[in-house]
Protein backbone atom coordinates (compact mmCIF):
# COMPACT_ATOMS: atom_id res chain seq x y z
CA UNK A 1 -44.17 128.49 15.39
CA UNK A 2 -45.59 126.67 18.38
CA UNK A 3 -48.27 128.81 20.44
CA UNK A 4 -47.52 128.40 24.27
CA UNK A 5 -49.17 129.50 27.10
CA UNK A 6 -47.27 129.65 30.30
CA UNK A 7 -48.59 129.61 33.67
CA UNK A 8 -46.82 130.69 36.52
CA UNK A 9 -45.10 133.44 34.69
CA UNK A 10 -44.18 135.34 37.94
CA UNK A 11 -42.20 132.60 39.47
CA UNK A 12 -37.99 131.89 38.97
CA UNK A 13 -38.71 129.68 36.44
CA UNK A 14 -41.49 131.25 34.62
CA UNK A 15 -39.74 134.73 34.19
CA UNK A 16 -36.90 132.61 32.52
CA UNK A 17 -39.22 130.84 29.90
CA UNK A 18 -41.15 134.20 29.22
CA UNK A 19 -37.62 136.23 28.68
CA UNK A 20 -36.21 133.42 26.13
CA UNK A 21 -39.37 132.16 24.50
CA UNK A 22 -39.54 134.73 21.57
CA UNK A 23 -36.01 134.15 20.63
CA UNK A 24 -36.92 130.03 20.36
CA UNK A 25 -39.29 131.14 18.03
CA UNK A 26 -42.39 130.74 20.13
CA UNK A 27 -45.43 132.54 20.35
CA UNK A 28 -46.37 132.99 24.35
CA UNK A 29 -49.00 133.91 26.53
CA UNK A 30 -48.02 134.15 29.94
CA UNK A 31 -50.04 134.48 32.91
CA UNK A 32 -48.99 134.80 36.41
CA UNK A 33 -50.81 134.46 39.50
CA UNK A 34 -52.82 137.51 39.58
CA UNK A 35 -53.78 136.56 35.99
CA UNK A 36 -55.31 133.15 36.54
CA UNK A 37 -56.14 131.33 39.35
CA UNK A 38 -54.52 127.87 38.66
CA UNK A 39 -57.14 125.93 41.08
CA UNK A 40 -60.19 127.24 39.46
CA UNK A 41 -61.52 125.07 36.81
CA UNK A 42 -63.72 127.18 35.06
CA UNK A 43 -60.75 129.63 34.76
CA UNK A 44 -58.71 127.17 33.37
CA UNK A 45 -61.17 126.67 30.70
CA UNK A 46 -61.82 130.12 30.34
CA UNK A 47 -57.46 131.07 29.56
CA UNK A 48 -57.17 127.68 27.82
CA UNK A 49 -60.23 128.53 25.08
CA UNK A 50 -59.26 132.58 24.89
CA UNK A 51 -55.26 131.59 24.24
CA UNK A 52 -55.64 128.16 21.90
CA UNK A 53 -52.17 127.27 23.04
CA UNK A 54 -50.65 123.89 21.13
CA UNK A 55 -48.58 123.03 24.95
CA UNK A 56 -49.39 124.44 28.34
CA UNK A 57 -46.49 125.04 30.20
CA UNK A 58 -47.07 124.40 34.18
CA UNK A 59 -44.59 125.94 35.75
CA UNK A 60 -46.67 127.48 38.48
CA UNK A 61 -46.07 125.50 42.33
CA UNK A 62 -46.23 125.70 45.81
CA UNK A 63 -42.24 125.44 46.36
CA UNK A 64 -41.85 126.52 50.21
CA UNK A 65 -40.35 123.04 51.52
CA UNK A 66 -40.69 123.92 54.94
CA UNK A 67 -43.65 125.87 55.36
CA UNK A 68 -45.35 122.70 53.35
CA UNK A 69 -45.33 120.87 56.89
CA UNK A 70 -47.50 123.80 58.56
CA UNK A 71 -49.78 124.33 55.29
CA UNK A 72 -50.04 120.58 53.59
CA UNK A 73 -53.91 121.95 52.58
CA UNK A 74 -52.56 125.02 50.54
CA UNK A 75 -49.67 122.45 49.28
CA UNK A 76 -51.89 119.86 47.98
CA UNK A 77 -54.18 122.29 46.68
CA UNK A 78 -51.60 123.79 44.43
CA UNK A 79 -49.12 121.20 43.62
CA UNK A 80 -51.77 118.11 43.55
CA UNK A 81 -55.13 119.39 42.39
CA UNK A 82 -54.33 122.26 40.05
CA UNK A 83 -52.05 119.73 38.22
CA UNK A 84 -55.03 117.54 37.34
CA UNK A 85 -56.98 120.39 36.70
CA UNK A 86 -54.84 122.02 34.26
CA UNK A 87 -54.39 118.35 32.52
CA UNK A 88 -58.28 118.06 32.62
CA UNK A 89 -58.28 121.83 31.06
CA UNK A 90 -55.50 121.19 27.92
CA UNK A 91 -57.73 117.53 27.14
CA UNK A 92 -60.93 119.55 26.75
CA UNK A 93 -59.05 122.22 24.31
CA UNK A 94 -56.92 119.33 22.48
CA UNK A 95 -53.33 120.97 23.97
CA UNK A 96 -50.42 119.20 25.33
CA UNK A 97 -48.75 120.01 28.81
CA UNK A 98 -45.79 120.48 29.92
CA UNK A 99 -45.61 119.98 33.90
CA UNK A 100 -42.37 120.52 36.03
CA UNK A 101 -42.10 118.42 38.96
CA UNK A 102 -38.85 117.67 41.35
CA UNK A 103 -36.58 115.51 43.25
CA UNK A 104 -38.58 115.73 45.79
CA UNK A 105 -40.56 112.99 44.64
CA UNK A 106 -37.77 110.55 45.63
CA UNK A 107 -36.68 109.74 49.41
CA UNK A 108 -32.60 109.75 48.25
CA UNK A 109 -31.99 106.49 49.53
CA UNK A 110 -30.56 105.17 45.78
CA UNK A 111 -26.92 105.21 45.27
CA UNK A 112 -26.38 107.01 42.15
CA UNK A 113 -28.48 109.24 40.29
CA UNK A 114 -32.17 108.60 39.97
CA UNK A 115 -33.71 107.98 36.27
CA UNK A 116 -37.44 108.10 35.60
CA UNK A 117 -38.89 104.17 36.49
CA UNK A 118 -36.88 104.66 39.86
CA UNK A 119 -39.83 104.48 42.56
CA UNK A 120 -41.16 107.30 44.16
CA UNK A 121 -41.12 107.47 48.08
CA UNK A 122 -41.21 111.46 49.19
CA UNK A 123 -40.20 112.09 52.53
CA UNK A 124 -42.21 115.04 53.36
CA UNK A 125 -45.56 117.19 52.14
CA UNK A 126 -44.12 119.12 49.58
CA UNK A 127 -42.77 115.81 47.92
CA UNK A 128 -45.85 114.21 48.55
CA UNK A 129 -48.07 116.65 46.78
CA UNK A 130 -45.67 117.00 44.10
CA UNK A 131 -45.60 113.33 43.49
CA UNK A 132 -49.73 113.16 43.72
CA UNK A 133 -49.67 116.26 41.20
CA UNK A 134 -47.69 113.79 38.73
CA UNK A 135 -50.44 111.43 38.87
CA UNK A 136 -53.10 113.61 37.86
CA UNK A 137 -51.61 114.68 35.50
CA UNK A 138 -51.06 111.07 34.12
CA UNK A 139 -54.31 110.26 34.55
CA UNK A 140 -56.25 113.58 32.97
CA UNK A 141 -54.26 113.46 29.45
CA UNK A 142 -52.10 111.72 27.30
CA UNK A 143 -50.17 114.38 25.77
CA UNK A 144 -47.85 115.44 28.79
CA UNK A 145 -44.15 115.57 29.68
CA UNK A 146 -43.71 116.13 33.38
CA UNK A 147 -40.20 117.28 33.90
CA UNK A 148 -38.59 116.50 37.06
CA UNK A 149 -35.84 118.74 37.91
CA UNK A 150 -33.49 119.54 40.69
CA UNK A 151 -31.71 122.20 43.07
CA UNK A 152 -33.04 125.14 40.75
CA UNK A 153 -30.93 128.56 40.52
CA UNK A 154 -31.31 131.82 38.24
CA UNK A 155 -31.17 135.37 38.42
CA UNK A 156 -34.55 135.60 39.21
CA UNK A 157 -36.40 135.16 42.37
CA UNK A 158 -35.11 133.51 45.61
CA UNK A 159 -33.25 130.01 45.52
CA UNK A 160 -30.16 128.99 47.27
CA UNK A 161 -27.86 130.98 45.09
CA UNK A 162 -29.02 134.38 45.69
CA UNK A 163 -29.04 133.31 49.56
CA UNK A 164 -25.07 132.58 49.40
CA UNK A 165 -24.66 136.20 47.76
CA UNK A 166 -26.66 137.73 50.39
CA UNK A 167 -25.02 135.69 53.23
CA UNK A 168 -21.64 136.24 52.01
CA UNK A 169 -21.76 139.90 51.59
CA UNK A 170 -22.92 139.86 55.50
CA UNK A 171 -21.42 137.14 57.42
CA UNK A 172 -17.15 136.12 57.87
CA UNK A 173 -18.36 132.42 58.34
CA UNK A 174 -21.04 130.44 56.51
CA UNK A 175 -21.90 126.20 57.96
CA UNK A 176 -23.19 124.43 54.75
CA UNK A 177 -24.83 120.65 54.61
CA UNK A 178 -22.35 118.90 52.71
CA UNK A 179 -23.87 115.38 53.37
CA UNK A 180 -27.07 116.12 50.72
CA UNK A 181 -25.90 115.30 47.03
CA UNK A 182 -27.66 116.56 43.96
CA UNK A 183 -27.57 118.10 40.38
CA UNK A 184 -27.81 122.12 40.52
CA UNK A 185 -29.76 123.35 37.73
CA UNK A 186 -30.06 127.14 36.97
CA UNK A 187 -33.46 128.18 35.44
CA UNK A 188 -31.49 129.24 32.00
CA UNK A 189 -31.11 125.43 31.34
CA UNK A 190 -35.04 124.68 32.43
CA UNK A 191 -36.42 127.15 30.45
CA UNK A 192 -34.43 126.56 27.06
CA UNK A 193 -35.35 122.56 27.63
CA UNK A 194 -38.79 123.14 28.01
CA UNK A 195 -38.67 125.30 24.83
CA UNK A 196 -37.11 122.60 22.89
CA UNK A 197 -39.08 120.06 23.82
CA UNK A 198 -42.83 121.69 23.33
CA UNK A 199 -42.79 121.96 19.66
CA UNK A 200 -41.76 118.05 19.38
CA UNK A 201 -44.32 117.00 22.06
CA UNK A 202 -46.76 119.37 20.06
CA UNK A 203 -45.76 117.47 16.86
CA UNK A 204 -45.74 114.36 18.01
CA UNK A 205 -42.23 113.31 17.54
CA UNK A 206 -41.44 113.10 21.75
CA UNK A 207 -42.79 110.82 23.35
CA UNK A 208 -45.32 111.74 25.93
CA UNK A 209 -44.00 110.61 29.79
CA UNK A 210 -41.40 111.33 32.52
CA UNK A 211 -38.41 112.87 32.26
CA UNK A 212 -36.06 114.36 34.18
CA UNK A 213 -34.10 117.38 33.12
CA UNK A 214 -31.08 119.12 35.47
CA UNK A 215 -27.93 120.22 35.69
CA UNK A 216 -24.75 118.46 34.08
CA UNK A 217 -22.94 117.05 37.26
CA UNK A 218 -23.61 116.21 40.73
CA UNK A 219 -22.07 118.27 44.28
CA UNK A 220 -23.30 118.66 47.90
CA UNK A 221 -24.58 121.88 48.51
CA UNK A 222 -21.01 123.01 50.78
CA UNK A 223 -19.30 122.42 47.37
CA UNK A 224 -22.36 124.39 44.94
CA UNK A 225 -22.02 127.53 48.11
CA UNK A 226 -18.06 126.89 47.62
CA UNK A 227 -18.14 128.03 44.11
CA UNK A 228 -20.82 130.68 44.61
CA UNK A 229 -18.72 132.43 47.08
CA UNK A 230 -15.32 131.97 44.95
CA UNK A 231 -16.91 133.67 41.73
CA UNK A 232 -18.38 136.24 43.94
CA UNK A 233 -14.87 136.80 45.63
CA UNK A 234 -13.55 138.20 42.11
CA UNK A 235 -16.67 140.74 42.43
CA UNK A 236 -16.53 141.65 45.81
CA UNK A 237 -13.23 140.80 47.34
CA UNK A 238 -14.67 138.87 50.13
CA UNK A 239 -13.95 135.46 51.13
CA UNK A 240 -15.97 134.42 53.92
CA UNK A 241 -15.09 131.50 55.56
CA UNK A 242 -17.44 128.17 54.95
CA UNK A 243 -17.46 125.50 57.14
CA UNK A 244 -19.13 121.81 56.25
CA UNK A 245 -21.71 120.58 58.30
CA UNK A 246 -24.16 117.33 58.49
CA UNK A 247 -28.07 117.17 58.01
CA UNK A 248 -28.28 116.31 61.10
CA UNK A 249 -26.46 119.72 62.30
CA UNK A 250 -28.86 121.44 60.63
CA UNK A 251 -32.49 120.31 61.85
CA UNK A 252 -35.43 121.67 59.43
CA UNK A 253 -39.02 120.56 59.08
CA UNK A 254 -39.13 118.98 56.32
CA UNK A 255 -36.36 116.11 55.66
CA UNK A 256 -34.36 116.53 52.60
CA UNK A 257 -33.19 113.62 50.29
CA UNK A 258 -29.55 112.65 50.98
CA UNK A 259 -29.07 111.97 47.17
CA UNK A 260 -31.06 114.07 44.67
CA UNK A 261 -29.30 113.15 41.90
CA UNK A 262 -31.42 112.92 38.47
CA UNK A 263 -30.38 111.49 34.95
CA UNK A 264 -31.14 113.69 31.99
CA UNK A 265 -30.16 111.18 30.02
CA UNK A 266 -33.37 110.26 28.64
CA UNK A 267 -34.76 114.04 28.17
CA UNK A 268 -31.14 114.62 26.04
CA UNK A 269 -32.18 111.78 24.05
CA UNK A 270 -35.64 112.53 23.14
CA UNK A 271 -35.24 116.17 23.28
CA UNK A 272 -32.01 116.64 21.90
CA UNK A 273 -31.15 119.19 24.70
CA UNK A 274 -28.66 118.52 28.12
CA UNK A 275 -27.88 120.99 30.49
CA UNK A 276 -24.79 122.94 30.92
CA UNK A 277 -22.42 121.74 33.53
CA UNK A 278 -23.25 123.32 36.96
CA UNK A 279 -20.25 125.05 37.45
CA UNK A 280 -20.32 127.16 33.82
CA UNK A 281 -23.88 128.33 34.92
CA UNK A 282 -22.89 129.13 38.44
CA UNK A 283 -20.12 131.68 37.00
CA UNK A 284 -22.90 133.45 34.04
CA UNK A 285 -25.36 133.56 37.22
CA UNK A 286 -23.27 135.03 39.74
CA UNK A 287 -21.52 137.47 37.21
CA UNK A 288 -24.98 138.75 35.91
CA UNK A 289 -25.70 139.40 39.56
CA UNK A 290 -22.96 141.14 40.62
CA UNK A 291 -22.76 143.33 37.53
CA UNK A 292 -26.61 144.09 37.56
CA UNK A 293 -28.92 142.69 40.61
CA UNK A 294 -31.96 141.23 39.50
CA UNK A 295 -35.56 140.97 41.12
């Protein structure tokens, strides 16, 4: 049994790893923000000594795209500096780490999808800090995976998903980017990788590194809200009308990359673990919606 301690228990991704990581045979401890303040170093030390975990799992960030451009300070200081901190926290108590980091990371410029020695080049301050959170990480210990990931979805929390549910039940007509390409990856798939992969990176038999882990199969965000608002037509009996736009119909501040399509290959390799296809995880989310809303 492989002792874990999970930080950012509260978020989409964390309530998915705390609701499946009994039943992978792990012991947790997971603490959310209100129980540890990830940019306080001697509080780090403090949860790191009291829970002896064998692998740290990060999955606490600052994930507001947008808002990013108006609060880079709060950005860096969660997704840069905690990072390192965290890394500098599991090398003092002899654990490994487990850090989650994005797509963001990568300006979308490649054709094809993006595998880990691909350069980085973020177009914006979320990106950015992501992609400087990586390197501390690197730096601070050996024993790390971070795990890039993509276009994340669940039951849990807010993501792009839950906003085609809500704007389908309201609206007749829905405009949705379909010029952005990338790998959807619902939270069910993150969290069971993760768990698979701690124990080996805990016993040594993964290699420490970069890897990126998401969703089997690439779309553009018209065709992911396409088969959100098709599954939920069986529910609901509405079938609102969606219309495809460009990025450049749809202004934001922060740019987006055109392609965020990420290779698992490597992760399925070392890990022995690959993501569902998109589309079976889109039908098990929206279903378990529909039949019982969650948080």
């Amino acid at each position: 049994m492989t002792r874990l301690l999970l930080l950012g228990a509260g978020g989409q991704v964390g309530r998915e790893i705390a609701s499946r990581a009994a039943g992978a045979g792990h012991e947790l401890v997971a603490l959310d923000h209100a129980g540890l303040d990830i940019t306080d170093a001697a509080a780090l030390t403090r949860a790191l000594a009291t829970a002896r975990p064998d692998v740290v799992i990060n999955a606490a960030a600052y994930t507001a795209v947008d808002r990013a451009e108006s609060e880079p300070e709060r950005a860096h200081l969660i997704n840069a500096v905690a990072p390192g901190l965290i890394a500098t926290a599991c090398a003092e108590q002899g654990a490994a780490l487990v850090h989650l980091s994005t797509d963001y990371v990568f300006d979308g410029t490649k054709q094809g999808a993006y595998v880990e020695t691909d350069p980085v080049a973020p177009l914006g301050v979320y990106g950015a800090s992501k992609e400087e959170g990586e390197r501390a990480v690197r730096a601070a210990l050996a024993r790390h995976l971070i795990v890039r990931t993509s276009w994340v979805y669940g039951i849990h929390g807010a993501n792009f998903l839950k906003t085609m549910l809500r704007l389908g039940a309201e609206r007749e007509r829905l405009t949705i980017v379909a010029d952005q390409h990338g790998c959807p990856t619902a939270t069910a798939d993150i969290a069971d990788g993760l768990l698979a992969a701690a124990p080996l990176l805990a016993a040594g038999t993964l290699a420490p590194g970069t890897y990126h882990l998401a969703g089997s199969g690439a779309t553009t965000w018209f065709d992911f809200a396409t088969a959100i608002l098709e599954r939920a037509g069986l529910h609901t009996g509405r079938h609102p009308e969606i219309v495809p736009i460009t990025t450049a119909d749809y202004p934001t501040p922060a740019r987006r990359p055109a392609n965020s399509e990420l290779s698992s290959d490597a992760f399925a390799r070392a890990s022995g673990f690959r993501a569902a296809p998109w589309q079976e995880r889109v039908v098990e989310v929206v279903d378990a919606l529909l039949a019982s809303p969650a948080a």
